[in-house]
Protein backbone atom coordinates (compact mmCIF):
# COMPACT_ATOMS: atom_id res chain seq x y z
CA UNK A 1 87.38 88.33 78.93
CA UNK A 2 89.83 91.25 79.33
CA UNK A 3 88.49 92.39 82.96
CA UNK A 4 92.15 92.90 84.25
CA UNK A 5 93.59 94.78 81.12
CA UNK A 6 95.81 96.91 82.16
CA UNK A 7 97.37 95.19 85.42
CA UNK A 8 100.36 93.40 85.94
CA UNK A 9 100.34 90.63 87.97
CA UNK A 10 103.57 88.76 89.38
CA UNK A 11 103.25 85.33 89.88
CA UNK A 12 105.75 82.94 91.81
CA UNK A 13 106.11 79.35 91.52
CA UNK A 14 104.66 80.01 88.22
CA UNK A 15 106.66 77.11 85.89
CA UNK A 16 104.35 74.30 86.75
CA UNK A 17 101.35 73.58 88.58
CA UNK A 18 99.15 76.14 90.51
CA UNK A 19 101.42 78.79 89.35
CA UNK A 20 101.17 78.31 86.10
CA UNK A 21 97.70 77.61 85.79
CA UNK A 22 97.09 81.10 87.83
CA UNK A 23 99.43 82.83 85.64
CA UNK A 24 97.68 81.42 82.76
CA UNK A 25 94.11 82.10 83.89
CA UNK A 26 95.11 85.78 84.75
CA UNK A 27 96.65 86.45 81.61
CA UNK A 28 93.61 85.44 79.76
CA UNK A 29 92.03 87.66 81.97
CA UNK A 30 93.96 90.71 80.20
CA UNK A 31 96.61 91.03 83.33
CA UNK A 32 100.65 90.92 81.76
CA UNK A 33 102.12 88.66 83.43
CA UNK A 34 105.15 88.39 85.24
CA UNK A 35 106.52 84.73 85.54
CA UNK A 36 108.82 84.28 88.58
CA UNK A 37 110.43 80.43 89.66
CA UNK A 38 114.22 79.30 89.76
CA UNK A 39 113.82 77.58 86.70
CA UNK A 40 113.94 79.50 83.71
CA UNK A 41 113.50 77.25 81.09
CA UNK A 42 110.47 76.27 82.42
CA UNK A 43 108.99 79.73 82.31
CA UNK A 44 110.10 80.61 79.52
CA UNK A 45 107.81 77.50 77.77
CA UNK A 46 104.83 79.29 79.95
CA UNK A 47 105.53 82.52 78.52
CA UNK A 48 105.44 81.37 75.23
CA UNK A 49 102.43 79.41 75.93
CA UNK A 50 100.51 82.34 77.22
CA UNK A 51 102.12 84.75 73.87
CA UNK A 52 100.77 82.40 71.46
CA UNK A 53 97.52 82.60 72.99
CA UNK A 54 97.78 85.92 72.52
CA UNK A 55 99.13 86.98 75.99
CA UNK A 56 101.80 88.70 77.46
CA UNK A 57 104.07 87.73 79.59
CA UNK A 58 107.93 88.00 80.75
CA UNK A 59 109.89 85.90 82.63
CA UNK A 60 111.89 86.66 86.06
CA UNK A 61 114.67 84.44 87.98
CA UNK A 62 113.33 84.26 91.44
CA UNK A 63 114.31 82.16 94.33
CA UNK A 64 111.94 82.56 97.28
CA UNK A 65 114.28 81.27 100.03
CA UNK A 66 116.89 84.04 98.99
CA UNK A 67 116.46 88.04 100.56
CA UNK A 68 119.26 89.17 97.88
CA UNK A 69 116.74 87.06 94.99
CA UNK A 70 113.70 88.30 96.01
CA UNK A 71 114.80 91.92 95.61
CA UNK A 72 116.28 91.67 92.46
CA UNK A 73 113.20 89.93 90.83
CA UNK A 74 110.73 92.61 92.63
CA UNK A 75 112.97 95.42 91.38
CA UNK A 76 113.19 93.98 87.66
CA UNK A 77 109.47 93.57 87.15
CA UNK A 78 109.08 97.09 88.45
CA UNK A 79 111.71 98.62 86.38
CA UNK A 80 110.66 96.42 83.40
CA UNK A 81 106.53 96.50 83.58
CA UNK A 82 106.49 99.39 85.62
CA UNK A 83 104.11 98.12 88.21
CA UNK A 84 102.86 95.20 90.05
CA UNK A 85 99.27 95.65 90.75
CA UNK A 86 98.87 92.22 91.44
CA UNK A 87 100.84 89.62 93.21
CA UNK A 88 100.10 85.57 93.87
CA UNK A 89 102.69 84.11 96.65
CA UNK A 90 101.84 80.52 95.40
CA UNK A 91 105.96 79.12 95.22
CA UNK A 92 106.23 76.74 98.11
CA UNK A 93 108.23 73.26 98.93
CA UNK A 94 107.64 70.46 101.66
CA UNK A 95 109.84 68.60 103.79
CA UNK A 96 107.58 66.12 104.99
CA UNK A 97 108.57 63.57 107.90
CA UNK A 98 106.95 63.50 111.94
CA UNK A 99 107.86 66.14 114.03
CA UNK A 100 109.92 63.57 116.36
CA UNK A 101 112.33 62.77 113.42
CA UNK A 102 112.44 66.53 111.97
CA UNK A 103 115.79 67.79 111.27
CA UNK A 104 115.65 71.34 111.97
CA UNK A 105 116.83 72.16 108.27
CA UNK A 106 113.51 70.73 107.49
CA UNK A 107 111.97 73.33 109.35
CA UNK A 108 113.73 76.16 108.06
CA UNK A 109 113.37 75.57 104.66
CA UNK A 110 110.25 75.31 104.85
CA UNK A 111 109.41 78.28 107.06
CA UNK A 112 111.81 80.44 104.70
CA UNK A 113 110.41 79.37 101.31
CA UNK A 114 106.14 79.43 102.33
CA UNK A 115 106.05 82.33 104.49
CA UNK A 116 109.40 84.55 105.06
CA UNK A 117 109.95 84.21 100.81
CA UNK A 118 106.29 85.14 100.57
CA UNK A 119 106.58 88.22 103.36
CA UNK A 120 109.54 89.85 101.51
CA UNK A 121 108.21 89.66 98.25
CA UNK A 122 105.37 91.22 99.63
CA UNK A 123 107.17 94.14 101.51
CA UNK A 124 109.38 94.76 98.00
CA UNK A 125 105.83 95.35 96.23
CA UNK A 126 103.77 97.08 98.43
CA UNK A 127 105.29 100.50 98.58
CA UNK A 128 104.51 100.92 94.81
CA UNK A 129 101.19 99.53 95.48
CA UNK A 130 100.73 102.17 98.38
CA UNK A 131 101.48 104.85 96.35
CA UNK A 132 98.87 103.93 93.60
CA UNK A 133 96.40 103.25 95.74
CA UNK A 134 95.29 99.94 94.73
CA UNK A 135 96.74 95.95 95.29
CA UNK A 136 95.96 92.76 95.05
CA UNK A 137 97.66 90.29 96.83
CA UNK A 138 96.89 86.63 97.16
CA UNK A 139 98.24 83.99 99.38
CA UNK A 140 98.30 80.70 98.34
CA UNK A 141 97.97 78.43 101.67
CA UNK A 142 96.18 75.09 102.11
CA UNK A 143 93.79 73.23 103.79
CA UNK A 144 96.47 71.58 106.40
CA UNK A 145 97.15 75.18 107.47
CA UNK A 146 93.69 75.26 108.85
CA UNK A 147 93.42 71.34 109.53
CA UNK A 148 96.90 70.44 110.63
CA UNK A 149 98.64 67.25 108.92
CA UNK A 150 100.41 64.38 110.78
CA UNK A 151 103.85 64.28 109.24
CA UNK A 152 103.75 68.07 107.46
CA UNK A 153 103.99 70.32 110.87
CA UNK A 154 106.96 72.48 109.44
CA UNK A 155 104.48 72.99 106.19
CA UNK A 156 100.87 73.20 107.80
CA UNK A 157 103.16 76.03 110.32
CA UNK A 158 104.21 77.98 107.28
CA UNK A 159 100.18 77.72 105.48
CA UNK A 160 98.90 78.79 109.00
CA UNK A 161 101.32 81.29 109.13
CA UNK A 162 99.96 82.89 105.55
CA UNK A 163 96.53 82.77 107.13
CA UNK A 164 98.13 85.22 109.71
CA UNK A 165 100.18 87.42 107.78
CA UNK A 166 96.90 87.49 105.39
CA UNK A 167 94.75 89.11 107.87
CA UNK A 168 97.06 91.54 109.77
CA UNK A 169 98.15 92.81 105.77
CA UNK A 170 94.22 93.36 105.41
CA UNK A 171 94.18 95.26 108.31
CA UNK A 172 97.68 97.21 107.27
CA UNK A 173 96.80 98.11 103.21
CA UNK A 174 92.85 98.57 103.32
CA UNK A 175 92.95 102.10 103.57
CA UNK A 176 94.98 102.16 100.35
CA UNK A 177 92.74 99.86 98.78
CA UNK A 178 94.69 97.28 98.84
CA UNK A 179 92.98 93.78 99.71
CA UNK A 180 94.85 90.44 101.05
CA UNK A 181 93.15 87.81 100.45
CA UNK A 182 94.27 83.69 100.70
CA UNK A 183 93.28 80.66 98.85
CA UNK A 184 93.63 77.35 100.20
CA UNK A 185 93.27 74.34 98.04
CA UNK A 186 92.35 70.88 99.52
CA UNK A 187 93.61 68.16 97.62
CA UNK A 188 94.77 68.76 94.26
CA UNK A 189 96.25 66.91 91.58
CA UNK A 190 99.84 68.51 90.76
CA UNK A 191 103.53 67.67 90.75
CA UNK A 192 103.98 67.84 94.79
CA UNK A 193 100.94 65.32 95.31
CA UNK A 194 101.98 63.31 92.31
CA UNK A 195 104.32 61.25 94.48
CA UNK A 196 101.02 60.19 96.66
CA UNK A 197 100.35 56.00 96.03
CA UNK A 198 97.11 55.10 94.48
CA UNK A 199 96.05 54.01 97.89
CA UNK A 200 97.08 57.52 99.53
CA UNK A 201 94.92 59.04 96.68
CA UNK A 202 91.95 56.74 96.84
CA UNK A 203 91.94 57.50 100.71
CA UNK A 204 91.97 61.51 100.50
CA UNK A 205 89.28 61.16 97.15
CA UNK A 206 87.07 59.41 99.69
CA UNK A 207 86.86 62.51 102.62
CA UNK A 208 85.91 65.11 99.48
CA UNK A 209 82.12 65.17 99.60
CA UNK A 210 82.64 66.19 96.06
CA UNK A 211 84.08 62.86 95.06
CA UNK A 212 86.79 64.21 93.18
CA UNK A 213 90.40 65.50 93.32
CA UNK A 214 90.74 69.12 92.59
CA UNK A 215 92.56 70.55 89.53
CA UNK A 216 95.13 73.80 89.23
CA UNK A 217 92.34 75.51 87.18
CA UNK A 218 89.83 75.43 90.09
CA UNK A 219 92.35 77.36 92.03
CA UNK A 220 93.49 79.85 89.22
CA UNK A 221 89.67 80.49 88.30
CA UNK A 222 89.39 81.35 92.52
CA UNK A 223 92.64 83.46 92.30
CA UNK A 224 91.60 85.52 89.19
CA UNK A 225 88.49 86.53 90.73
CA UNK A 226 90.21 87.66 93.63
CA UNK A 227 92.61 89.88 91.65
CA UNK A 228 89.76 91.21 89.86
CA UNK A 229 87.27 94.29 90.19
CA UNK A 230 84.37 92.10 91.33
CA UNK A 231 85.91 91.03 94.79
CA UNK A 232 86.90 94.64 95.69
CA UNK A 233 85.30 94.34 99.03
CA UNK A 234 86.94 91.19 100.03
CA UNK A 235 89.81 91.01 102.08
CA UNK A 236 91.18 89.36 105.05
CA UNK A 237 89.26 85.97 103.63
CA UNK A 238 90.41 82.60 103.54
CA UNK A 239 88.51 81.26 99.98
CA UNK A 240 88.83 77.49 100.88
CA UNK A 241 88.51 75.35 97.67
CA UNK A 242 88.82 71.82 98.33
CA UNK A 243 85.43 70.62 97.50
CA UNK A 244 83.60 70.54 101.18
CA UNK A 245 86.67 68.26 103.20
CA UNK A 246 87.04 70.84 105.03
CA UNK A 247 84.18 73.34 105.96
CA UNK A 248 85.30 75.68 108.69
């Protein structure tokens, strides 16, 4: 399936988890890929994972929580690949702990890294995207920014936030067409809910009518077809996949 040859999609967070997976996915999709996370090493096993499967990709030092960073990277790819026609905000963190005991570095790390880190990179792409008259950008949020979480307010604030900035980019880059779109996943198995207990798990499994936990690949498969052709006349949307716990 080459329905994206041609594009070139910039990925963050894209050394483990949903962001590899997504940057996986699209390159099989025919997108180059640019690989963007703080830790290089990392990447650079991705990139040579996607290569040998007869891929291309490059890899970018990117820290989402730094301005100077994030306009470095978005410059590089450009200057490198030329273009980014399509780009995933999917690096995030979490500082989980109640809101009475919340340090306010908590807060800010969080805020910066999910949604500032994911508005710059957005504003350093979107000029070139402008000019060539067509984008894809995807958000990755979550469920808790449309459900709320006891304990994660600093992180559901930041995934509602995405939600926001989603719709009122819609509303800015349609005319270009350029379409925003968001992805929230429910409860998926990765590194950041890797530190759940078994009884943690077993109690989230048993609210996902489903009955199972999702994967990275059920998101990447939701993000490709967002980047591609066949959802040209979606934007503004929310695509919740987090099999039915939360319907809204």
């Amino acid at each position: 399936m080459t329905t994206l040859a041609g594009r070139i999609a910039l990925v963050t967070g894209a050394s483990q988890g949903i962001g590899r997976a997504c940057a996986l996915e699209l390159a099989r999709a025919g997108a180059t890929v640019a690989l963007a996370a703080r830790n290089t090493e990392k990447l650079a096993a991705v990139a040579a994972e996607i290569t040998s499967a007869g891929g291309t990709a490059h890899a970018f030092a990117l820290d989402v929580a730094s301005e100077g960073s994030i306009k470095e990277c978005a410059k590089a790819v450009i200057t490198q690949l030329s273009a980014v026609h399509i780009l995933v905000n999917n690096a995030g963190i979490t500082r989980d702990i109640l809101a009475m005991r919340m340090k306010r570095k908590d807060w800010d790390d969080v805020l910066t890294t999910n949604l500032t880190g994911a508005f710059l990179l957005t504003q350093a792409v979107m000029s070139q995207m402008v000019k060539n008259r067509w984008g894809r950008i995807i958000n990755i949020t979550s469920v808790v920014g449309e459900t709320g979480q006891a304990g994660q307010s600093n992180y559901a604030a930041s995934k509602a936030g995405l939600i926001g900035l989603t719709k009122s980019l819609a509303r800015e880059l349609a005319s270009r067409s350029i379409t925003v779109n968001a992805v929230a996943p429910g409860y998926i198995e990765t590194a950041m809910t890797a530190i759940l207990t078994d009884e943690q798990k077993t109690a989230m499994t048993q609210h996902i009518p489903l009955g199972r936990v999702g994967t990275d690949l059920d998101i990447a498969h939701a993000v490709t077809f967002l980047a591609s052709d066949g959802a040209s006349y979606i934007t503004g949307h929310t695509l919740d996949v987090n099999g039915g716990m939360h319907m809204g």
